[in-house]
PDB file of N, CA and C in Angstrom:
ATOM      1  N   UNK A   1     -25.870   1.593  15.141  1.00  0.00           N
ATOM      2  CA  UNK A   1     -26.666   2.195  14.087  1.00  0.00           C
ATOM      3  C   UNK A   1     -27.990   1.438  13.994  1.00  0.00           C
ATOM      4  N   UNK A   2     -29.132   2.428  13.733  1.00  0.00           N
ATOM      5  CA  UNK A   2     -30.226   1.534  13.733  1.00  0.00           C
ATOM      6  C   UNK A   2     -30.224   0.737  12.413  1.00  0.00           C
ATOM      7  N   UNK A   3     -31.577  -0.337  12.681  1.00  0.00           N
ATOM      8  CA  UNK A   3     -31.271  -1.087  11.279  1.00  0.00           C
ATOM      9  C   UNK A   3     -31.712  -0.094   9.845  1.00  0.00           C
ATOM     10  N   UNK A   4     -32.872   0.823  10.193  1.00  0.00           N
ATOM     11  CA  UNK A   4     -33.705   1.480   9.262  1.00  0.00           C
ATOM     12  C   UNK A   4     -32.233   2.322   8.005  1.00  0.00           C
ATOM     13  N   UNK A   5     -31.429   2.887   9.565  1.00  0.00           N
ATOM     14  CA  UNK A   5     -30.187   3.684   9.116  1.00  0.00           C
ATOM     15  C   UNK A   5     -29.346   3.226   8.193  1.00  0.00           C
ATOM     16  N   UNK A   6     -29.086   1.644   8.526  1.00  0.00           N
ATOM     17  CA  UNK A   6     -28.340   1.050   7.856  1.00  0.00           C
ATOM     18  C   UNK A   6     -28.974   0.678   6.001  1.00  0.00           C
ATOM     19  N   UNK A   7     -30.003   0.005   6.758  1.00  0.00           N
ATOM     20  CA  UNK A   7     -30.795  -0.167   5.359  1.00  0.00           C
ATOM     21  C   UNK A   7     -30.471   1.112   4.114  1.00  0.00           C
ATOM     22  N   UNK A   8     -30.556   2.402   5.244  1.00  0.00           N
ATOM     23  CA  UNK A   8     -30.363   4.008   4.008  1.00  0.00           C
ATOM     24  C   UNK A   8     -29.766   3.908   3.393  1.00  0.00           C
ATOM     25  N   UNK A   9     -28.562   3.404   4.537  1.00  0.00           N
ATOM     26  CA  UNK A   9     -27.121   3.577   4.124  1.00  0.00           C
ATOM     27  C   UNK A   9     -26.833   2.582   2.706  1.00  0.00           C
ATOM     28  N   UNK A  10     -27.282   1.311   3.275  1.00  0.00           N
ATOM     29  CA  UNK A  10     -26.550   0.165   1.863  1.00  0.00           C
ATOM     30  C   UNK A  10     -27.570   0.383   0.787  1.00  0.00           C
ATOM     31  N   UNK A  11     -28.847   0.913   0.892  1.00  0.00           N
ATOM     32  CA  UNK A  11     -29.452   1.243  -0.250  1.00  0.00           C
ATOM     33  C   UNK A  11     -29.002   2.720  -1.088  1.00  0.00           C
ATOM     34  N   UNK A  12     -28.259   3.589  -0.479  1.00  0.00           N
ATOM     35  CA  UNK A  12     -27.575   4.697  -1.331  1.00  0.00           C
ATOM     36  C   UNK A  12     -26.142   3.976  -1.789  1.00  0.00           C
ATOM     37  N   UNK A  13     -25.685   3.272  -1.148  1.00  0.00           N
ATOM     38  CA  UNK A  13     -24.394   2.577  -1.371  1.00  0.00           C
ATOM     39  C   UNK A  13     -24.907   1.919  -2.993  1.00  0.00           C
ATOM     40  N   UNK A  14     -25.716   1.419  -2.618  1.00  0.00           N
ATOM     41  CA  UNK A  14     -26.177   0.079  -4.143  1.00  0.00           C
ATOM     42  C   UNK A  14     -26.976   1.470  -5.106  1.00  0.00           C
ATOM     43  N   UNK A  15     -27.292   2.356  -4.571  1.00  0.00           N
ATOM     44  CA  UNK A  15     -27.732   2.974  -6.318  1.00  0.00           C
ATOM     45  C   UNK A  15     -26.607   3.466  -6.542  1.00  0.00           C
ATOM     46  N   UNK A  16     -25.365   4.451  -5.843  1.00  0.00           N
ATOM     47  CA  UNK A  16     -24.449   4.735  -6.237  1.00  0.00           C
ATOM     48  C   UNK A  16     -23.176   3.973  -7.257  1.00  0.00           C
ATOM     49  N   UNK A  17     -23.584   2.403  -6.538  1.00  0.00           N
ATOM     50  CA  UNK A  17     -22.586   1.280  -7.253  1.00  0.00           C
ATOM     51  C   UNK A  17     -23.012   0.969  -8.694  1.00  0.00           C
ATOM     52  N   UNK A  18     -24.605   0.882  -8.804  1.00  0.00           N
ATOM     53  CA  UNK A  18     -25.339   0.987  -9.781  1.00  0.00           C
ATOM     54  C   UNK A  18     -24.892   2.275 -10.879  1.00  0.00           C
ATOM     55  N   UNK A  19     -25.123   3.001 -10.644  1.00  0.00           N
ATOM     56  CA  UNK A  19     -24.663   4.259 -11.514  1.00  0.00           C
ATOM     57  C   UNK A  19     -23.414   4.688 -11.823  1.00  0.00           C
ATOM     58  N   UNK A  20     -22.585   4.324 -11.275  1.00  0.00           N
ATOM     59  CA  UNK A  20     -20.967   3.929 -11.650  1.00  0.00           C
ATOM     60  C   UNK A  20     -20.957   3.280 -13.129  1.00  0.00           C
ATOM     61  N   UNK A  21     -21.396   1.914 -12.554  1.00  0.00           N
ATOM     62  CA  UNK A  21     -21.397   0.788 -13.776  1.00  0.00           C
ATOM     63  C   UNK A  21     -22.014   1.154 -14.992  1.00  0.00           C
ATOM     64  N   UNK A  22     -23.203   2.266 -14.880  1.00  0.00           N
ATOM     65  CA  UNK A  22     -23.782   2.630 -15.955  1.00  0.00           C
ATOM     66  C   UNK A  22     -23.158   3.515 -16.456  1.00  0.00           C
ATOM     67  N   UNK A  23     -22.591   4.531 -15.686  1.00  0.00           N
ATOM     68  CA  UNK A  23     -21.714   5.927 -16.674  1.00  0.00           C
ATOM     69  C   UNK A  23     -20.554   5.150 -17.246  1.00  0.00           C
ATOM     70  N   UNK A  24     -19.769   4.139 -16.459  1.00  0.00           N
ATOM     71  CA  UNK A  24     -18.546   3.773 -17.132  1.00  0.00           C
ATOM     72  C   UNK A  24     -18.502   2.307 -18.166  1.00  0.00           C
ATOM     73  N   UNK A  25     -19.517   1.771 -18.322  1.00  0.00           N
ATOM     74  CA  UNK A  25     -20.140   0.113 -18.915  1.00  0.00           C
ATOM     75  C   UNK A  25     -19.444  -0.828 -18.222  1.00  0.00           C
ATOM     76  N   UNK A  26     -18.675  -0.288 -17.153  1.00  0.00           N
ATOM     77  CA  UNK A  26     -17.819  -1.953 -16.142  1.00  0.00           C
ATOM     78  C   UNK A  26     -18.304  -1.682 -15.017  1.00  0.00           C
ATOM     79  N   UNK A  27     -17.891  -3.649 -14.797  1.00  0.00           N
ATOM     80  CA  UNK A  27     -17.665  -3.881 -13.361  1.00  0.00           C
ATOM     81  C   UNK A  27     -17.174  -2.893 -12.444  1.00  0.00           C
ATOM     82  N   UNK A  28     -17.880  -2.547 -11.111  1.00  0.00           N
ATOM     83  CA  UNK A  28     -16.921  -1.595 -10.324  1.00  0.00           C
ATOM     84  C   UNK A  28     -16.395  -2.404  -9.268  1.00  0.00           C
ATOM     85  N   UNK A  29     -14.850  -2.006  -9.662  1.00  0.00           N
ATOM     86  CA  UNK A  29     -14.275  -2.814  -8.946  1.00  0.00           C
ATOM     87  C   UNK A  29     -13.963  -2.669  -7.087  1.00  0.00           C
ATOM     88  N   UNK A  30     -12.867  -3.053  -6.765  1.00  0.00           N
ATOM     89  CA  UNK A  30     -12.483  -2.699  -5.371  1.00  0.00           C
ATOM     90  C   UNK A  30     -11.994  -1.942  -5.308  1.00  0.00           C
ATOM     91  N   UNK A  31     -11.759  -0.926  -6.043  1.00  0.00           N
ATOM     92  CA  UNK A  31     -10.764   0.480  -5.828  1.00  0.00           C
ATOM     93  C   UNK A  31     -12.347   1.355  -6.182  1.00  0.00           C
ATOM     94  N   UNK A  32     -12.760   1.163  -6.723  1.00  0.00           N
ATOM     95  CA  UNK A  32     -13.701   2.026  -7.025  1.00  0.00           C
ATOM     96  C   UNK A  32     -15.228   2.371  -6.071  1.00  0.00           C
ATOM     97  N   UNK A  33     -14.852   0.818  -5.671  1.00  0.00           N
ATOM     98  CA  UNK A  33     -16.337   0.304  -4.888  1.00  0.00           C
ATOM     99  C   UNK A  33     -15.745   1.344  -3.273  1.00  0.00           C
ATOM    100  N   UNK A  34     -14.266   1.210  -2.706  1.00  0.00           N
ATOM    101  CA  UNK A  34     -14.294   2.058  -1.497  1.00  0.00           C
ATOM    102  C   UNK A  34     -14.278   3.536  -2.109  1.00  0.00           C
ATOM    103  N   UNK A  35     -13.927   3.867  -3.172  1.00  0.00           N
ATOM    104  CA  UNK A  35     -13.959   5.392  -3.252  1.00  0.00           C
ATOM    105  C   UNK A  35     -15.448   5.588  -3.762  1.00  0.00           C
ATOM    106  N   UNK A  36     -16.519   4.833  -3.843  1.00  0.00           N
ATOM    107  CA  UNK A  36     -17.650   5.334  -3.689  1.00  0.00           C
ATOM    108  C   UNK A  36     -18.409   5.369  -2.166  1.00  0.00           C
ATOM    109  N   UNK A  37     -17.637   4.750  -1.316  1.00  0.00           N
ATOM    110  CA  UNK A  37     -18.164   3.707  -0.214  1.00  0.00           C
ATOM    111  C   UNK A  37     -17.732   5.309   0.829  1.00  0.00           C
ATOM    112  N   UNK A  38     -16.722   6.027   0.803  1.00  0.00           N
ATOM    113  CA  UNK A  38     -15.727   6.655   1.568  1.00  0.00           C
ATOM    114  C   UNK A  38     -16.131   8.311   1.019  1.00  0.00           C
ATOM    115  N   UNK A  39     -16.983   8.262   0.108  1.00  0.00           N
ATOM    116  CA  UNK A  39     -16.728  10.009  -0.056  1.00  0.00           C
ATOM    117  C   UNK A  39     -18.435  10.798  -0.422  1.00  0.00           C
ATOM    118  N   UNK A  40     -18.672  12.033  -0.122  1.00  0.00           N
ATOM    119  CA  UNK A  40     -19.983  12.069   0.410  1.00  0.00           C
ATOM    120  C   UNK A  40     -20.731  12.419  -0.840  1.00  0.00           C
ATOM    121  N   UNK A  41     -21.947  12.719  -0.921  1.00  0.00           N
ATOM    122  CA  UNK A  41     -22.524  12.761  -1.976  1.00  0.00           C
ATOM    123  C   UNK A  41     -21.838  14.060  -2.842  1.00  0.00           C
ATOM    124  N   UNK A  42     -21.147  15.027  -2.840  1.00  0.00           N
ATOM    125  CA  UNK A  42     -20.470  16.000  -3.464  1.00  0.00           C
ATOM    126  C   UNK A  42     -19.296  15.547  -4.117  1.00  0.00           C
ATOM    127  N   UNK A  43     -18.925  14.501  -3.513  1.00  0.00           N
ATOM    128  CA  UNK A  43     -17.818  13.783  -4.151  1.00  0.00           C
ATOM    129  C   UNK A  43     -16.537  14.264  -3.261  1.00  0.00           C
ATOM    130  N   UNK A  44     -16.612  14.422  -2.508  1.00  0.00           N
ATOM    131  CA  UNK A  44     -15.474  15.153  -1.178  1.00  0.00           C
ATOM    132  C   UNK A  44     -15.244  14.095  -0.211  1.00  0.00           C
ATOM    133  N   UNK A  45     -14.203  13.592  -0.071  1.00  0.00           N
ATOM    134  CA  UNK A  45     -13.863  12.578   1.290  1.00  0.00           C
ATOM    135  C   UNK A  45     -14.374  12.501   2.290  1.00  0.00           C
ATOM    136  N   UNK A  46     -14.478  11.538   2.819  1.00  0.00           N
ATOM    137  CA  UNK A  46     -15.507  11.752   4.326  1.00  0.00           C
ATOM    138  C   UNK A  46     -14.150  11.981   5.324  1.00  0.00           C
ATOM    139  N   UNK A  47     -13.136  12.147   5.321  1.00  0.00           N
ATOM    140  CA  UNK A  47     -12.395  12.470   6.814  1.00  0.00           C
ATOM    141  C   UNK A  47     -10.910  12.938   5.576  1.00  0.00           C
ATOM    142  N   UNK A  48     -10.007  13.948   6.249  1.00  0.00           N
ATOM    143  CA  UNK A  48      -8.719  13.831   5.542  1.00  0.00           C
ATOM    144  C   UNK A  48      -7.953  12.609   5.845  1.00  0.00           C
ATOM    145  N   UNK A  49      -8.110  11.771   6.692  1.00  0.00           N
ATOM    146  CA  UNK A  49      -7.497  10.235   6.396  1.00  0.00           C
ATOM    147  C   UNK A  49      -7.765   9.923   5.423  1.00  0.00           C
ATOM    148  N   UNK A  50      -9.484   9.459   5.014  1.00  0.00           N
ATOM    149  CA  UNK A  50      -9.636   8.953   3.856  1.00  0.00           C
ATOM    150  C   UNK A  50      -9.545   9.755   2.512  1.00  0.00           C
ATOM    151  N   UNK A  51      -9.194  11.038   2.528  1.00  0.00           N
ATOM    152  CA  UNK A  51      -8.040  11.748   0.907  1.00  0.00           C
ATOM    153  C   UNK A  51      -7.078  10.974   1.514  1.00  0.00           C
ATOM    154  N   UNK A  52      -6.472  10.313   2.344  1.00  0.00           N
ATOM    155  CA  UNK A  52      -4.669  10.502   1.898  1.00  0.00           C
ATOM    156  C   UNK A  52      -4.691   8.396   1.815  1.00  0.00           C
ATOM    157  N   UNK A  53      -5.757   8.166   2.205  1.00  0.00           N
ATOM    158  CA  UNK A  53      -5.805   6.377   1.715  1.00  0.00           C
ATOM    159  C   UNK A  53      -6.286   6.786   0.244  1.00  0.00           C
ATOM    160  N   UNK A  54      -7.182   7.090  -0.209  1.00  0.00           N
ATOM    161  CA  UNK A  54      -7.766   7.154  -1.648  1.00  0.00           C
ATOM    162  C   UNK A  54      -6.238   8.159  -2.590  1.00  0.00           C
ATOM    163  N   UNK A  55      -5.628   8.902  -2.115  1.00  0.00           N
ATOM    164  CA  UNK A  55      -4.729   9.488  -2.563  1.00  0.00           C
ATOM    165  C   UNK A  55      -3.393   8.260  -2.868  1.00  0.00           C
ATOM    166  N   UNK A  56      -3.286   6.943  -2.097  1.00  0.00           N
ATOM    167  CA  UNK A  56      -2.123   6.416  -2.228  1.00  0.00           C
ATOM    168  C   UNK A  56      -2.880   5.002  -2.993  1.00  0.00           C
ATOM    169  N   UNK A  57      -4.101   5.082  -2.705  1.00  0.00           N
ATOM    170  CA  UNK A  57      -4.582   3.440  -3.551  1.00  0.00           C
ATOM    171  C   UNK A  57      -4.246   4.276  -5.105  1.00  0.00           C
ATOM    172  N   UNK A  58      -4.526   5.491  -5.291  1.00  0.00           N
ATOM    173  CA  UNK A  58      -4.744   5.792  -6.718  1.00  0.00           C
ATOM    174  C   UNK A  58      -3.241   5.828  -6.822  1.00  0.00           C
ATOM    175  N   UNK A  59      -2.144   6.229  -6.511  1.00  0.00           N
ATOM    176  CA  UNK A  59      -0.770   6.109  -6.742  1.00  0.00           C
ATOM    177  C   UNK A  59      -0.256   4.581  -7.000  1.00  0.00           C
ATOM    178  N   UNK A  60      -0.940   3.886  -6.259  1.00  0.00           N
ATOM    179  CA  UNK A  60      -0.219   2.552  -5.832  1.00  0.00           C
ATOM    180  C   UNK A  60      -1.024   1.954  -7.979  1.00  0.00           C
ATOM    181  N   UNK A  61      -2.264   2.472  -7.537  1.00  0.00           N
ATOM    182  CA  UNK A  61      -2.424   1.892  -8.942  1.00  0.00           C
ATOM    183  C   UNK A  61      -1.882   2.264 -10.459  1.00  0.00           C
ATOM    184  N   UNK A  62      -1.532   3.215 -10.035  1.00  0.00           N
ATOM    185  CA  UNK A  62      -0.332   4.372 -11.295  1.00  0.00           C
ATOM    186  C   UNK A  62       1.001   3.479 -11.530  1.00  0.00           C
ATOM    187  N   UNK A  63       1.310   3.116 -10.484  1.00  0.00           N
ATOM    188  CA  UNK A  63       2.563   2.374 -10.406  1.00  0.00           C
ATOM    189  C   UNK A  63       2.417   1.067 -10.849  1.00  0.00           C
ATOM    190  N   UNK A  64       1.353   0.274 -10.358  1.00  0.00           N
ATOM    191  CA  UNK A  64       1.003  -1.196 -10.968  1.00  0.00           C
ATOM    192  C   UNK A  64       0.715  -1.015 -12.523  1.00  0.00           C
ATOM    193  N   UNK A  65       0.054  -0.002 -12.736  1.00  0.00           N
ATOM    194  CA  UNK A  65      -0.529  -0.409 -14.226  1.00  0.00           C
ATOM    195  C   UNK A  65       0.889   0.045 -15.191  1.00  0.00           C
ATOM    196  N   UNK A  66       2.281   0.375 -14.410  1.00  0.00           N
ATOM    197  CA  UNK A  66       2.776   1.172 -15.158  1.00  0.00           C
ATOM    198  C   UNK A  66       3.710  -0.393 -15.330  1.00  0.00           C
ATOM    199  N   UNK A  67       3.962  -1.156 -13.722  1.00  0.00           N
ATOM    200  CA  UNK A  67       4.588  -2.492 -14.590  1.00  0.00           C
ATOM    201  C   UNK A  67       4.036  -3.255 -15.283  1.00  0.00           C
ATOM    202  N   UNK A  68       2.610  -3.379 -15.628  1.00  0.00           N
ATOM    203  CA  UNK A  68       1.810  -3.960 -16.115  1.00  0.00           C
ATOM    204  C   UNK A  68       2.443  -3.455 -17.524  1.00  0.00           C
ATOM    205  N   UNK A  69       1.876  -2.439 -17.943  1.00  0.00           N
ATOM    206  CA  UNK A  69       2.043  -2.487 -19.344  1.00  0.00           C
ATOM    207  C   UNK A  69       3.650  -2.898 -19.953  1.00  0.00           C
ATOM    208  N   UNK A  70       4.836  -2.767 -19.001  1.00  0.00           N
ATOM    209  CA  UNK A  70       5.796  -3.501 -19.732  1.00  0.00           C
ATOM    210  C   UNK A  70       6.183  -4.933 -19.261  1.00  0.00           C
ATOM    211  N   UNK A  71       5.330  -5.813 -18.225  1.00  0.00           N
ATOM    212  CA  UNK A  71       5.488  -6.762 -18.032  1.00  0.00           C
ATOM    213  C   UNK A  71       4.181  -7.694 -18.505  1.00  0.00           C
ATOM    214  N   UNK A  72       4.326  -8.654 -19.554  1.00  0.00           N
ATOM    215  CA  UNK A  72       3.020  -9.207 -19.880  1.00  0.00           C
ATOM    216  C   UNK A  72       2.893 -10.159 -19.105  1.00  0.00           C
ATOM    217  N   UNK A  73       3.170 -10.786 -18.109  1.00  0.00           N
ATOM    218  CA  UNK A  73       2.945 -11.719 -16.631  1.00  0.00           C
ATOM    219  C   UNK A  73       2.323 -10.949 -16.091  1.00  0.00           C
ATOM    220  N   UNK A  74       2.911  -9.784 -15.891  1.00  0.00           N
ATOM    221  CA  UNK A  74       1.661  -9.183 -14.862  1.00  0.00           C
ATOM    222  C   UNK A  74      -0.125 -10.041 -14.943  1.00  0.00           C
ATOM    223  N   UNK A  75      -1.113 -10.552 -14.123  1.00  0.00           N
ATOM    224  CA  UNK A  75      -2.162 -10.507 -13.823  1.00  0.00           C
ATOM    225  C   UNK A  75      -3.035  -8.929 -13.942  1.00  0.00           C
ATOM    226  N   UNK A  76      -3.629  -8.746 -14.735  1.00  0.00           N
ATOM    227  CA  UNK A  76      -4.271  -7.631 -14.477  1.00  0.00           C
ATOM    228  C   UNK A  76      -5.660  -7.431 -13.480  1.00  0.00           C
ATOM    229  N   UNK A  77      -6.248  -8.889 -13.775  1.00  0.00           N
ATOM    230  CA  UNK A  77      -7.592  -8.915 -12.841  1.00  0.00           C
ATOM    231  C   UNK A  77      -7.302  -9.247 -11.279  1.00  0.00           C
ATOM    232  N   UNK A  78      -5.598  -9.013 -10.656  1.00  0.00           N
ATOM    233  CA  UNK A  78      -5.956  -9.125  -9.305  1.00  0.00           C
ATOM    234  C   UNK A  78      -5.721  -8.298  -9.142  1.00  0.00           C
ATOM    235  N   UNK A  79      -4.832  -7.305  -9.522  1.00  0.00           N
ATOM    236  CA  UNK A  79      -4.350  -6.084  -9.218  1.00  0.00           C
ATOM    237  C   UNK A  79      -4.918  -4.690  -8.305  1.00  0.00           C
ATOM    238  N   UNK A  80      -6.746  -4.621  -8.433  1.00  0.00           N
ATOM    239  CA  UNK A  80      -7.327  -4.084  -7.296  1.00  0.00           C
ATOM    240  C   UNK A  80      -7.011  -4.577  -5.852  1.00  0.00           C
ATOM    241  N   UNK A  81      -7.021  -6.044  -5.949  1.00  0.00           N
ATOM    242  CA  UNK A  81      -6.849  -6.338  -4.515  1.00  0.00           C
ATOM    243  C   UNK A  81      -5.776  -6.734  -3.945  1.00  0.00           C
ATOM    244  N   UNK A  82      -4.315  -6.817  -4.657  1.00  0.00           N
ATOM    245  CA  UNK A  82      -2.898  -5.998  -4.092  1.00  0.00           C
ATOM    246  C   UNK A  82      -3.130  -4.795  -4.021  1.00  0.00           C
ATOM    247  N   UNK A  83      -3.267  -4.231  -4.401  1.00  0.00           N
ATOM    248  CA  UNK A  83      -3.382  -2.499  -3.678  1.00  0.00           C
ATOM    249  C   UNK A  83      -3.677  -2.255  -2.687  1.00  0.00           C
ATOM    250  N   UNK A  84      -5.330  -2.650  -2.891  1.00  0.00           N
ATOM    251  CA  UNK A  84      -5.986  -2.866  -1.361  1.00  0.00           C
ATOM    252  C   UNK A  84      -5.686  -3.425  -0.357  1.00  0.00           C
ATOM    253  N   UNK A  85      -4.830  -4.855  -0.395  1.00  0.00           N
ATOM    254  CA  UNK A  85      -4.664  -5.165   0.375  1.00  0.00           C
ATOM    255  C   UNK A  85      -2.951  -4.256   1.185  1.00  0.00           C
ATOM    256  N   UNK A  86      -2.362  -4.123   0.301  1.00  0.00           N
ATOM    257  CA  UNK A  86      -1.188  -3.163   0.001  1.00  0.00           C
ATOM    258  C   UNK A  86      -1.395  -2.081   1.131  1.00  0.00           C
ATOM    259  N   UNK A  87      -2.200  -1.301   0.732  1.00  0.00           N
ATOM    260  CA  UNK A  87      -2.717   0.146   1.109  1.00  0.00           C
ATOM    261  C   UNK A  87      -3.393   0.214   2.358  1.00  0.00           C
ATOM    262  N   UNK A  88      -4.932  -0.693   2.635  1.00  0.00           N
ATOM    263  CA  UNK A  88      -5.332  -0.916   3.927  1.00  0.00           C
ATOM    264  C   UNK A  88      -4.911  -1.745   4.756  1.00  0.00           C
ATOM    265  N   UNK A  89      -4.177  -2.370   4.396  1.00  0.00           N
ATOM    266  CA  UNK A  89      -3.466  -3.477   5.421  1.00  0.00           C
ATOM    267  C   UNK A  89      -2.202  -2.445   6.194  1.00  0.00           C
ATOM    268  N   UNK A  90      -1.517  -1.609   5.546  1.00  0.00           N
ATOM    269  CA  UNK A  90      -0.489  -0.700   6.330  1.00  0.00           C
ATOM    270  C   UNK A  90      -1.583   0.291   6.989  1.00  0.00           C
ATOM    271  N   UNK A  91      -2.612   0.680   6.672  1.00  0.00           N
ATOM    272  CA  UNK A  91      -3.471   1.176   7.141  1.00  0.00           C
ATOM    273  C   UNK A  91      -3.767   0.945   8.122  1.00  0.00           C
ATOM    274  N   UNK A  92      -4.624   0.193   8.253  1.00  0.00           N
ATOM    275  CA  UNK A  92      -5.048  -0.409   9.924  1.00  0.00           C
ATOM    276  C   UNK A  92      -4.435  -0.853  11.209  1.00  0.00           C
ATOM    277  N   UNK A  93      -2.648  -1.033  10.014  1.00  0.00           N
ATOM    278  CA  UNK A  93      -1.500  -1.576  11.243  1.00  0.00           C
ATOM    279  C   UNK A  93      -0.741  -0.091  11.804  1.00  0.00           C
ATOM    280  N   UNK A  94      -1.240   0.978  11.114  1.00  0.00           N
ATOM    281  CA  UNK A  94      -1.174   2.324  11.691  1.00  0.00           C
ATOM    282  C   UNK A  94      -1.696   2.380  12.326  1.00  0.00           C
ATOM    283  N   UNK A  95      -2.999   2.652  12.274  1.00  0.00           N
ATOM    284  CA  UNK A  95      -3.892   2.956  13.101  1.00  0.00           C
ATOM    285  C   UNK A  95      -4.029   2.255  14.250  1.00  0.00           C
ATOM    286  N   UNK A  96      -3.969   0.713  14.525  1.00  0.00           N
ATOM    287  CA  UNK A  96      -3.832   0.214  15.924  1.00  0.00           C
ATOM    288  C   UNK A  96      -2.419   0.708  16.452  1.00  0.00           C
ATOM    289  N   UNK A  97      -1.742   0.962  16.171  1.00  0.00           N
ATOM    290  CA  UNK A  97      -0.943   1.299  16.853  1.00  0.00           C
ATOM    291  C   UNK A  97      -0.341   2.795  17.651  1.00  0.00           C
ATOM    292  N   UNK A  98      -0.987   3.566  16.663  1.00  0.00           N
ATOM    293  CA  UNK A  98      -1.271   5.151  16.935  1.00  0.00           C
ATOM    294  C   UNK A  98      -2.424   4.922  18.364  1.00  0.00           C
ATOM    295  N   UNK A  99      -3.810   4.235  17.811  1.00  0.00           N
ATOM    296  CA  UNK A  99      -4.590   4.101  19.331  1.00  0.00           C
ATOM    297  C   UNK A  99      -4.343   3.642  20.278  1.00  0.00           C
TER     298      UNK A  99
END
């Protein structure tokens, strides 16, 4: 990719991350930061792989926040990045191995 391209690219990336934070008043986190990172300006997935990863991070997080609220140990501020790591880590060990 050229650099100019790239530059496009991480400068639509950073107003998009920007305008997140402003419609919602938070931090955007790591669940939020790839489902802005992964889907096109219409708001539509960039590949049906990435609906069915963004389809199971959002499950995986349904399920965490659901032991969360009856376990008060739960950590709430790592919880994006068990998922993630959860979710793309079986991810990628698919995918090398399918290629």
């Amino acid at each position: 990719m050229l650099d100019s391209n790239k530059n496009d690219a991480l400068d639509n990336i950073k107003e998009r991350f920007a305008l997140e934070e402003l419609s919602s008043g938070q931090k955007v986190g790591r669940l939020q930061l790839f489902d802005i990172t992964h889907k096109k300006k219409d708001g539509s997935p960039m590949t049906s792989e990435v609906a069915e990863i963004i389809e199971k991070l959002k499950d995986k997080k349904v399920e965490y926040e659901a032991i969360a609220s009856s376990d008060n140990f739960v950590n709430l501020d790592n919880i994006d990045n068990r998922i993630i790591t959860e979710v793309l880590g079986s991810e990628r060990l698919e995918l090398k191995f399918r290629g």
